[in-house]
Protein backbone atom coordinates (compact mmCIF):
# COMPACT_ATOMS: atom_id res chain seq x y z
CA UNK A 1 147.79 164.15 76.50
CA UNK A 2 146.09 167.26 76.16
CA UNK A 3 143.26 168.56 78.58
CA UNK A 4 139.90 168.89 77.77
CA UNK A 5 138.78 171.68 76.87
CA UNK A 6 135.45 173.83 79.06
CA UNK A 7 133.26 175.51 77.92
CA UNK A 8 130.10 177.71 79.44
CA UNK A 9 127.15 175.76 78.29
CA UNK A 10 125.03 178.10 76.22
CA UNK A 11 121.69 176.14 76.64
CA UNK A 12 120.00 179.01 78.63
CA UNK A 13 118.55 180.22 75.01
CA UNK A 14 116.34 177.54 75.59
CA UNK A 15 115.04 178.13 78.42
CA UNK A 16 111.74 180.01 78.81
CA UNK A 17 111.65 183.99 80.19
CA UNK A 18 110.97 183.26 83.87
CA UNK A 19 113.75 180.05 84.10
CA UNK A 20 115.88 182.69 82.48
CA UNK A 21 115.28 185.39 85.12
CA UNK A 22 116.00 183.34 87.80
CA UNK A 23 119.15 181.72 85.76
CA UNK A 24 120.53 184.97 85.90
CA UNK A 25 119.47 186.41 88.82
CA UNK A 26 121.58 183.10 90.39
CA UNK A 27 124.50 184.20 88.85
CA UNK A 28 124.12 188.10 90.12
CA UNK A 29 124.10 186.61 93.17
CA UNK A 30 127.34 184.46 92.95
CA UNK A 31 129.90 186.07 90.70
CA UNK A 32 130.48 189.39 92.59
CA UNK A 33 131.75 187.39 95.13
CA UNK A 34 134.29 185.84 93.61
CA UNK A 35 137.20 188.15 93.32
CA UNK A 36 138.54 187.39 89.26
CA UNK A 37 135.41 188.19 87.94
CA UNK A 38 135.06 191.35 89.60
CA UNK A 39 134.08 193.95 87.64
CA UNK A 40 132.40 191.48 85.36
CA UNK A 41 131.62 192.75 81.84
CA UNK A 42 129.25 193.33 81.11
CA UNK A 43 128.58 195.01 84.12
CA UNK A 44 126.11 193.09 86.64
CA UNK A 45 124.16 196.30 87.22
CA UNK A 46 123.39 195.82 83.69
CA UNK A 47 122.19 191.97 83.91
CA UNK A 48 120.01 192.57 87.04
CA UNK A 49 118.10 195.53 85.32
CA UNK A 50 117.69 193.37 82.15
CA UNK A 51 116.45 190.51 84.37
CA UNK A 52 113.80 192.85 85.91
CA UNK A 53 112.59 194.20 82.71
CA UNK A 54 112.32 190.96 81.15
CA UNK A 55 109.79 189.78 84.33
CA UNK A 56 107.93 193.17 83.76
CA UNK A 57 107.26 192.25 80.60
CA UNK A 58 106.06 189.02 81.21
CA UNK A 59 103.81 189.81 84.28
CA UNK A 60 102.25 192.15 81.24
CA UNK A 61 101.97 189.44 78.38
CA UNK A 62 100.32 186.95 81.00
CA UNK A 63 97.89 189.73 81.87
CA UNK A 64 96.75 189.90 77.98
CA UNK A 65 98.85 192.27 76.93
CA UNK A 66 98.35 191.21 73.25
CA UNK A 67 101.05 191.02 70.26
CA UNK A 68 102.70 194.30 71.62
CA UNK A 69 103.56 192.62 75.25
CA UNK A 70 104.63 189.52 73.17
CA UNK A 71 107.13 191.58 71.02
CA UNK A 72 108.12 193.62 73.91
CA UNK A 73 108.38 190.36 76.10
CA UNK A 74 110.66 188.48 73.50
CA UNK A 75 112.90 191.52 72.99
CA UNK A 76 113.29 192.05 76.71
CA UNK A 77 114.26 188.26 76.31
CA UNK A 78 116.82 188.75 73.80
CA UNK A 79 118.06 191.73 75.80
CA UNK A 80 118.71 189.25 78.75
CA UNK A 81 120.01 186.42 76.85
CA UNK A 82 122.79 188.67 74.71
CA UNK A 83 123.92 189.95 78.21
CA UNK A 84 124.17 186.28 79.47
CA UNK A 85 126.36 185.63 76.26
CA UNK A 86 128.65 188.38 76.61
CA UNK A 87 129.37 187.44 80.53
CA UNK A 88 129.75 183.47 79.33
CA UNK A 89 132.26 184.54 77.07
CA UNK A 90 134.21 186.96 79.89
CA UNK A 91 134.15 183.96 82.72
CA UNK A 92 135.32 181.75 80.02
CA UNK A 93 138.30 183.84 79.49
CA UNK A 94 139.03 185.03 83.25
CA UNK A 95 138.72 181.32 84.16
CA UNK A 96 141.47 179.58 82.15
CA UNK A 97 139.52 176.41 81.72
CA UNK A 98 139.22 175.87 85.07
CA UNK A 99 135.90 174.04 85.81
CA UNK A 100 135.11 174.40 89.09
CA UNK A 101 136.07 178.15 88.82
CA UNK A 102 133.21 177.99 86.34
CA UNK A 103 130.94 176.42 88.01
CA UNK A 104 130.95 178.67 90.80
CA UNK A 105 129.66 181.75 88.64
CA UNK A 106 126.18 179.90 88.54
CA UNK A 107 126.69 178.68 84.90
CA UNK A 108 126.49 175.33 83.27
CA UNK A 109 129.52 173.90 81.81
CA UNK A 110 130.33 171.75 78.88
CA UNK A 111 133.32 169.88 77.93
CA UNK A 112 134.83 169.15 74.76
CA UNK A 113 137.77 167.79 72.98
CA UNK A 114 140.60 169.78 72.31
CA UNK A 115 140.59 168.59 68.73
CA UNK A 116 141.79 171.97 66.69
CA UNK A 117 138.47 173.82 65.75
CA UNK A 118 138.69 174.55 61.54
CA UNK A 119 139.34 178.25 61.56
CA UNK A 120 137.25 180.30 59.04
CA UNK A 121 136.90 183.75 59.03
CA UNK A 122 134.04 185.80 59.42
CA UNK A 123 132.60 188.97 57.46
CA UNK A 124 130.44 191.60 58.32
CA UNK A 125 126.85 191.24 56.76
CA UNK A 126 125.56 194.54 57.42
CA UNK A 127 125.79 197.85 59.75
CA UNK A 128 122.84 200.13 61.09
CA UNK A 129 122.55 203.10 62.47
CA UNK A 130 119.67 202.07 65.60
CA UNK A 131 120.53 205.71 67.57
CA UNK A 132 123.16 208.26 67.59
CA UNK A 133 126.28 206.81 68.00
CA UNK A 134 125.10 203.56 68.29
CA UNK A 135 125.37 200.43 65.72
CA UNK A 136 123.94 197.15 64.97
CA UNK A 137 126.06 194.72 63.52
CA UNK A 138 125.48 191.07 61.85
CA UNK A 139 128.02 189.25 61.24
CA UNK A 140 128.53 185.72 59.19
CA UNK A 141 128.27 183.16 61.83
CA UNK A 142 131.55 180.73 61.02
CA UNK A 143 131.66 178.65 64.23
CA UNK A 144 133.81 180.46 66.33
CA UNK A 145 133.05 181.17 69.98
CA UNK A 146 132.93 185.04 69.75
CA UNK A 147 133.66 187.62 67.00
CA UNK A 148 136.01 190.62 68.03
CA UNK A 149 134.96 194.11 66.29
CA UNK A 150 137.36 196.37 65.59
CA UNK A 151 137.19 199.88 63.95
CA UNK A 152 138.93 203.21 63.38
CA UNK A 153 138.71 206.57 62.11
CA UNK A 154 141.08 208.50 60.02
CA UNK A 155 144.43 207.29 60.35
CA UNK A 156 144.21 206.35 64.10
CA UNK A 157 145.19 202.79 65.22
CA UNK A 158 142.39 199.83 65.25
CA UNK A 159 140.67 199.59 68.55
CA UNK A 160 138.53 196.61 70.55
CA UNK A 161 135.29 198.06 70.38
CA UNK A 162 133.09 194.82 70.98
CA UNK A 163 133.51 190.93 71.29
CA UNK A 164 129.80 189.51 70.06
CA UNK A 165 128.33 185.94 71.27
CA UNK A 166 125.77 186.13 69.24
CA UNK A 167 127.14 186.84 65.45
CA UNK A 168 123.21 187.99 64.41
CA UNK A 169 122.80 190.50 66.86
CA UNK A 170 125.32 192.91 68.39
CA UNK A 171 125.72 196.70 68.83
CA UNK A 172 128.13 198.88 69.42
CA UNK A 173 127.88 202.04 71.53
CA UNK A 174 129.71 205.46 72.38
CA UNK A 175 131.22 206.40 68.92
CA UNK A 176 131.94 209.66 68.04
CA UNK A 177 129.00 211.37 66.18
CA UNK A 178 129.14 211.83 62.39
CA UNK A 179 132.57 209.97 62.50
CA UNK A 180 133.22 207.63 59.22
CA UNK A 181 134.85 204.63 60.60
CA UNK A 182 136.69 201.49 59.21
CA UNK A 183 135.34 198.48 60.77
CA UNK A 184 137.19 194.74 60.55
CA UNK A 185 136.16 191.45 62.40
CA UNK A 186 138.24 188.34 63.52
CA UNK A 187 136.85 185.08 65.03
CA UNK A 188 137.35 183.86 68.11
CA UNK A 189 138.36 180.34 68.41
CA UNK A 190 139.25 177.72 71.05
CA UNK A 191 142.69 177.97 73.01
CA UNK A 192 142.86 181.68 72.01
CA UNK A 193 143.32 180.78 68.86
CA UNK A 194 141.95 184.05 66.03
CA UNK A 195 140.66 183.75 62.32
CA UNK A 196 142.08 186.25 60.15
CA UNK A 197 141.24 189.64 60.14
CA UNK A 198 137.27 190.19 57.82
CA UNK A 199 137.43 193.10 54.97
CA UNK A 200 137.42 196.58 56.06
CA UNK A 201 133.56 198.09 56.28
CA UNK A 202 133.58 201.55 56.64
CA UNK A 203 130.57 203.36 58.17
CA UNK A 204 129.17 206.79 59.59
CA UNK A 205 127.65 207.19 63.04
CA UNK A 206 125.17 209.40 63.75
């Protein structure tokens, strides 16, 4: 009989901006001391300043900050939440389906069947240039766990540039100015399983 198979619950996107500060700051707290997790990425130095901007900007909307505090408030939110995504989807990896190993990172897990997931694969939607040398991607969401971005320029090899949570919203950073590059995605399923290999985008950086 197979195993189940775990999963890191993702229901923190429900939760509202000060359950999710203290949802992550919990996990800050934990997972550098537990040594397979260590670095975690993303990085928690990264996390903890997202969780204190996000309660900045909520200590500013209560005070009546208006629409602008709202908008700032809710991206400082998303902020948080991708972050939370991205580390849900490294502790699911570094822990191997273990459960308790799971549990002791401070997030909520879920268990499923390990009936074989229908594998589709993904495409890239669109690409935007947000600063220099930085991207935003969207990608079709087909049900996978996490979508794997690849890219090259010229005739160098592919490279792992990003693994998204969160197919609507992702960016990638550090590319080499002005550089045209070839961009494919793959979908991430259960037991390490892939999706084919999206067609090529090609794009400039700035």
């Amino acid at each position: 009989m197979k195993m189940p198979r775990n999963y890191i619950s993702l229901a923190f996107a429900r939760y509202n901006p000060l359950q999710l500060a203290g949802f992550a700051e919990n996990i800050t707290l934990k997972m550098p001391l537990i040594a397979v997790f260590t670095p975690s990425e993303p990085p928690m130095a990264a996390i903890v300043a997202a969780i204190l901007n996000l309660r900045l900007k909520q200590e500013t909307f209560i005070q009546g900050g208006g629409s602008t505090a709202k908008a700032e408030r809710d991206a400082a939110f998303d902020t948080l939440e991708g972050l939370l995504r991205e580390l849900a989807a490294f502790v699911e990896d570094k822990a191997k389906n273990d459960e308790v190993l799971m549990r002791s990172t401070g997030f909520e897990v879920t268990t499923a069947s390990s009936t074989p997931a229908v594998i589709v694969i993904p495409g890239i939607l669109s690409i935007e240039n947000i600063a220099s040398t930085k991207l935003q991607f969207k990608i079709q969401s087909c049900g996978a766990r996490a979508y794997e971005i690849w890219g090259q320029t010229g005739t160098d090899p592919y490279v792992h540039l990003k693994t998204l949570t969160d197919p609507r919203n992702g960016t990638v950073e550090n590319l080499l100015p002005g550089a045209l590059y070839n961009f494919k995605v793959r979908g991430v399923y259960p037991n390490n399983t892939y999706s084919d290999w999206s067609d090529v985008t090609s794009h400039r950086s700035t």
